[in-house]
C-alpha atoms as a PDB file:
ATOM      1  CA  UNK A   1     150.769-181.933  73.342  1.00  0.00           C
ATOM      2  CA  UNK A   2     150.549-180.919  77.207  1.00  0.00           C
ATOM      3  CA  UNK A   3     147.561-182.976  78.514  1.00  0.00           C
ATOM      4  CA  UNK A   4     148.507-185.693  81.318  1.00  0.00           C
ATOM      5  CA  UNK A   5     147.941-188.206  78.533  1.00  0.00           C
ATOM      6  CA  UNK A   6     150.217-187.223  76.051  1.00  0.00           C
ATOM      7  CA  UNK A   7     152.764-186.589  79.100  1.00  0.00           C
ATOM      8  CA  UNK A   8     152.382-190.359  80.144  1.00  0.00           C
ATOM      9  CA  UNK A   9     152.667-191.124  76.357  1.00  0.00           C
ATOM     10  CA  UNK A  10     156.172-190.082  76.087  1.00  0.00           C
ATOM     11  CA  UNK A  11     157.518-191.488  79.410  1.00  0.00           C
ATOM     12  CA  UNK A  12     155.454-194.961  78.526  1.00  0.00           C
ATOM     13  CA  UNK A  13     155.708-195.349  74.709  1.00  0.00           C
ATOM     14  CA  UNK A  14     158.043-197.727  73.158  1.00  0.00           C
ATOM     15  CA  UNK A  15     159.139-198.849  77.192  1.00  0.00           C
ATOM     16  CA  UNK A  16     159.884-202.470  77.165  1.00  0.00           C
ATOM     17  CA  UNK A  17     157.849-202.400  80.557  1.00  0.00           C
ATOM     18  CA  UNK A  18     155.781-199.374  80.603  1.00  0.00           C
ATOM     19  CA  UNK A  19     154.221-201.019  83.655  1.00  0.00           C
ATOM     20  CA  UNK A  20     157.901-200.458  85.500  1.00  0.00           C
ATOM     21  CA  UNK A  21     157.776-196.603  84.636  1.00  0.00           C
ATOM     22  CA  UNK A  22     156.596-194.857  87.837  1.00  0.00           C
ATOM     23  CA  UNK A  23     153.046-192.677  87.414  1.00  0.00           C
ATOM     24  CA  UNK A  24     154.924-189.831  89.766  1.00  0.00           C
ATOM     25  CA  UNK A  25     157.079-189.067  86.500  1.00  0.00           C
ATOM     26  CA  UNK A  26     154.408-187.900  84.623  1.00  0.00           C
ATOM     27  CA  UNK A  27     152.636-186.238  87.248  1.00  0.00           C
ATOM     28  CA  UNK A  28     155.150-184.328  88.457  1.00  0.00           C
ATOM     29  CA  UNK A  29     155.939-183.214  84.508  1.00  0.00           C
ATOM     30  CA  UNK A  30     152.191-182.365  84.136  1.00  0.00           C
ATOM     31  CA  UNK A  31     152.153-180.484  87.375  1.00  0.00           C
ATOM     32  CA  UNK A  32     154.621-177.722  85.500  1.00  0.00           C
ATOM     33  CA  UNK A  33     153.669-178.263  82.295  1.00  0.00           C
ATOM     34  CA  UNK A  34     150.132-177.128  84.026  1.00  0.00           C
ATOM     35  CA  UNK A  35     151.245-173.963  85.314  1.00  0.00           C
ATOM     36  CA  UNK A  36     149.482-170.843  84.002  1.00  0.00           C
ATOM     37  CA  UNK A  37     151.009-169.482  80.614  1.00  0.00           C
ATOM     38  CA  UNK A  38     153.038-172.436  79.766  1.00  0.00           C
ATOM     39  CA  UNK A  39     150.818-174.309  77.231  1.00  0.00           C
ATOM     40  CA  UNK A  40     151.532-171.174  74.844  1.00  0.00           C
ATOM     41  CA  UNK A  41     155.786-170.970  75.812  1.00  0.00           C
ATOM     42  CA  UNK A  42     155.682-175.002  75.179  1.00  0.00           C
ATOM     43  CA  UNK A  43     153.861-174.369  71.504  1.00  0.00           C
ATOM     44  CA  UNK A  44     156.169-171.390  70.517  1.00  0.00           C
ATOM     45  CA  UNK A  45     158.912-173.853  71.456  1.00  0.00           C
ATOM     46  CA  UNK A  46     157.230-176.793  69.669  1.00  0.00           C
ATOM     47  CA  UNK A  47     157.030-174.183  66.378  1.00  0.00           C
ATOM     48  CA  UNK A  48     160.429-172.784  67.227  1.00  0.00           C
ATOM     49  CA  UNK A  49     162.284-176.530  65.986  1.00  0.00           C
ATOM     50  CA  UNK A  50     162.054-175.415  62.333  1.00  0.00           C
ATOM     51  CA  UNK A  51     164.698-173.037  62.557  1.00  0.00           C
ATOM     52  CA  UNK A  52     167.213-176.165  63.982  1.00  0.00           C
ATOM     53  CA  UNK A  53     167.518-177.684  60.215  1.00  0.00           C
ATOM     54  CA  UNK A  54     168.670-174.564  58.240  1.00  0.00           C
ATOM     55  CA  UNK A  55     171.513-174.468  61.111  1.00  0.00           C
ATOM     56  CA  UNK A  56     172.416-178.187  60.373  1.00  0.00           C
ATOM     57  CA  UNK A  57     175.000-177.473  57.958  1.00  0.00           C
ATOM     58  CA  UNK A  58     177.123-174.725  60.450  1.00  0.00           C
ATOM     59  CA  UNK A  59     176.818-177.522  63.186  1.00  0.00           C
ATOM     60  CA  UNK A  60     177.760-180.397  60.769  1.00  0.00           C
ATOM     61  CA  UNK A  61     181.101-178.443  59.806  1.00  0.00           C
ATOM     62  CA  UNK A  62     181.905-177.908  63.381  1.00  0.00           C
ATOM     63  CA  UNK A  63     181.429-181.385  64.200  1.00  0.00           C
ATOM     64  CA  UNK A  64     183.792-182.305  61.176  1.00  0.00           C
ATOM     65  CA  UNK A  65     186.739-179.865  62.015  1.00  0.00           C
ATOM     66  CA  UNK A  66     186.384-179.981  65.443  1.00  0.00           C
ATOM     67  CA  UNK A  67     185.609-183.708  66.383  1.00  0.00           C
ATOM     68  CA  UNK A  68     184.712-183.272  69.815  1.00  0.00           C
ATOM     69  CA  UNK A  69     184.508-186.516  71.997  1.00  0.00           C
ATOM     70  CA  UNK A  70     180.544-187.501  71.872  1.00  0.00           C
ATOM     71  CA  UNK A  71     178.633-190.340  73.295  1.00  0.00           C
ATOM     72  CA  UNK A  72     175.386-190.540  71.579  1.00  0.00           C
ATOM     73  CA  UNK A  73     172.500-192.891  73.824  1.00  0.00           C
ATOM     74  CA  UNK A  74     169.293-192.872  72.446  1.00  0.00           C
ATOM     75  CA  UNK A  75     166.342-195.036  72.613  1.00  0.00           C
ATOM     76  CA  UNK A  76     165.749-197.050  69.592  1.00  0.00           C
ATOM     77  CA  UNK A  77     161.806-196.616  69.666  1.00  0.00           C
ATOM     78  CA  UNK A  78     161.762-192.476  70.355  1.00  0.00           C
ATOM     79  CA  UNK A  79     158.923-191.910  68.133  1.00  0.00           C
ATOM     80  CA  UNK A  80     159.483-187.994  69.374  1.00  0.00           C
ATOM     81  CA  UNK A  81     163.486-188.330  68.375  1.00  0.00           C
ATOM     82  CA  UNK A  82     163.606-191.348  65.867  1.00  0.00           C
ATOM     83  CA  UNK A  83     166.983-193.125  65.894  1.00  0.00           C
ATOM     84  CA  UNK A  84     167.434-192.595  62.444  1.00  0.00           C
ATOM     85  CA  UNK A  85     168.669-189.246  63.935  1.00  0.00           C
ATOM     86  CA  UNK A  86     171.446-191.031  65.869  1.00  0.00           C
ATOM     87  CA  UNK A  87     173.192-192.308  62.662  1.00  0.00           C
ATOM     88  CA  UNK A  88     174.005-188.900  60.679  1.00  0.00           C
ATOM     89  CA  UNK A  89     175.924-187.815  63.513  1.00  0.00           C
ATOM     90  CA  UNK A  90     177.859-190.808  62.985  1.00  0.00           C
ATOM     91  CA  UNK A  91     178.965-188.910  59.165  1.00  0.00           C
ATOM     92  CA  UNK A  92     181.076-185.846  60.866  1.00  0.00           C
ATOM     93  CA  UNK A  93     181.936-187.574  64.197  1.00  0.00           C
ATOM     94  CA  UNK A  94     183.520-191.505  62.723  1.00  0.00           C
ATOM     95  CA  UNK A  95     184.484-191.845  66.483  1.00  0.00           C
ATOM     96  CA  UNK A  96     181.732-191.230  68.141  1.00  0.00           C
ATOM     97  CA  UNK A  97     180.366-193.463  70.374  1.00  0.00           C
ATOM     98  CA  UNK A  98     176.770-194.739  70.159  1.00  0.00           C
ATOM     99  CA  UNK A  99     174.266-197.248  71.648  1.00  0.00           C
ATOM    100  CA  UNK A 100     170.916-197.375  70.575  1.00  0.00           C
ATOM    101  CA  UNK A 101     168.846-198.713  73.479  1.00  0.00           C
ATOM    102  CA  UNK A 102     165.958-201.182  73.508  1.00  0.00           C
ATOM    103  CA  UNK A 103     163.499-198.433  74.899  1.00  0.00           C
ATOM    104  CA  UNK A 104     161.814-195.145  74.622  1.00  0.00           C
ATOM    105  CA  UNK A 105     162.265-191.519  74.785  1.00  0.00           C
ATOM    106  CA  UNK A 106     163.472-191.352  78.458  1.00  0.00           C
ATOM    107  CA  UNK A 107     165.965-194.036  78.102  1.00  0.00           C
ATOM    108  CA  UNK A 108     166.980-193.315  81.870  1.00  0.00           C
ATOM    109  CA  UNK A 109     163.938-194.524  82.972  1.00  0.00           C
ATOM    110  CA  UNK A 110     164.660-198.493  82.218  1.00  0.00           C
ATOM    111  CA  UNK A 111     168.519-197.741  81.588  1.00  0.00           C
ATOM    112  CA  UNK A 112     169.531-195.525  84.071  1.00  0.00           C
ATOM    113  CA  UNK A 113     172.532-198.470  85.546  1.00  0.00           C
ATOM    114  CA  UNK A 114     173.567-198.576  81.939  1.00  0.00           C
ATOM    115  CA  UNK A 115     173.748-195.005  80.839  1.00  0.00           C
ATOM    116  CA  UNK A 116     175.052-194.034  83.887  1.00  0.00           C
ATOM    117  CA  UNK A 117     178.207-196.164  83.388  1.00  0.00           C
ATOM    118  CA  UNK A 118     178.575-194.962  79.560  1.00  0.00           C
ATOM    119  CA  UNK A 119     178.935-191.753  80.854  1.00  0.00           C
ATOM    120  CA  UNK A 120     181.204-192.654  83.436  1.00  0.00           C
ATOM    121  CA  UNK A 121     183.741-194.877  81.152  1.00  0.00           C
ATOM    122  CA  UNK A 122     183.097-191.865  78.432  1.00  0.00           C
ATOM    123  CA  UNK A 123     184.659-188.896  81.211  1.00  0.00           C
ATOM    124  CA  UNK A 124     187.119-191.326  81.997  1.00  0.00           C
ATOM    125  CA  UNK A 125     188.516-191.386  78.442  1.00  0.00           C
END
């Protein structure tokens, strides 16, 4: 889960150029997932993610009563984050706005111009 090759995995995998993804993202990445300690903070965090579904429900409400303005961008091949995840959110929030992307987990890698000016027409309003 921390090695340099599982690093370059996620920045890489489902890229429509992985070629075009720069080698320094990883490296830097590995160079703090490397440091001493962290292997065991990154699996208590990696264990830690089944306590987010029995919360679903209390964040599901307060996305129904609250509707807060959300922009949802998420690459449509995040085997870490499927985007089968983006739809539900679509269920409490009708008006949120989403775009699945034709790319990976770090979306901003191949996207950035895109997402960038989501973001800015979304704080706009």
């Amino acid at each position: 889960m921390v090695t340099l090759g599982a690093t370059q995995w996620q920045y890489t995998n489902g890229a429509r150029d992985p070629e075009s993804i720069s080698p320094d993202n990883w490296h830097v990445t590995q160079r703090l997932l490397d440091r001493p300690c962290n292997e065991e903070i990154q699996l208590q965090l990696f264990h830690s993610y089944g306590s987010n579904p029995p919360l679903y429900p209390e964040w599901q409400a307060y996305f129904r009563k609250h509707q807060p303005p959300t922009l949802i961008v998420w690459g449509d091949k995040d085997e870490i984050f499927p985007a089968a995840g983006a739809h539900p959110y679509l269920r409490d929030l009708p008006d949120a706005e989403l775009h699945l992307l034709n790319t990976g987990h770090f979306a901003l890698e191949e996207d950035v111009d895109f997402i960038a000016e989501r973001i800015r027409n979304f704080l706009a309003g």
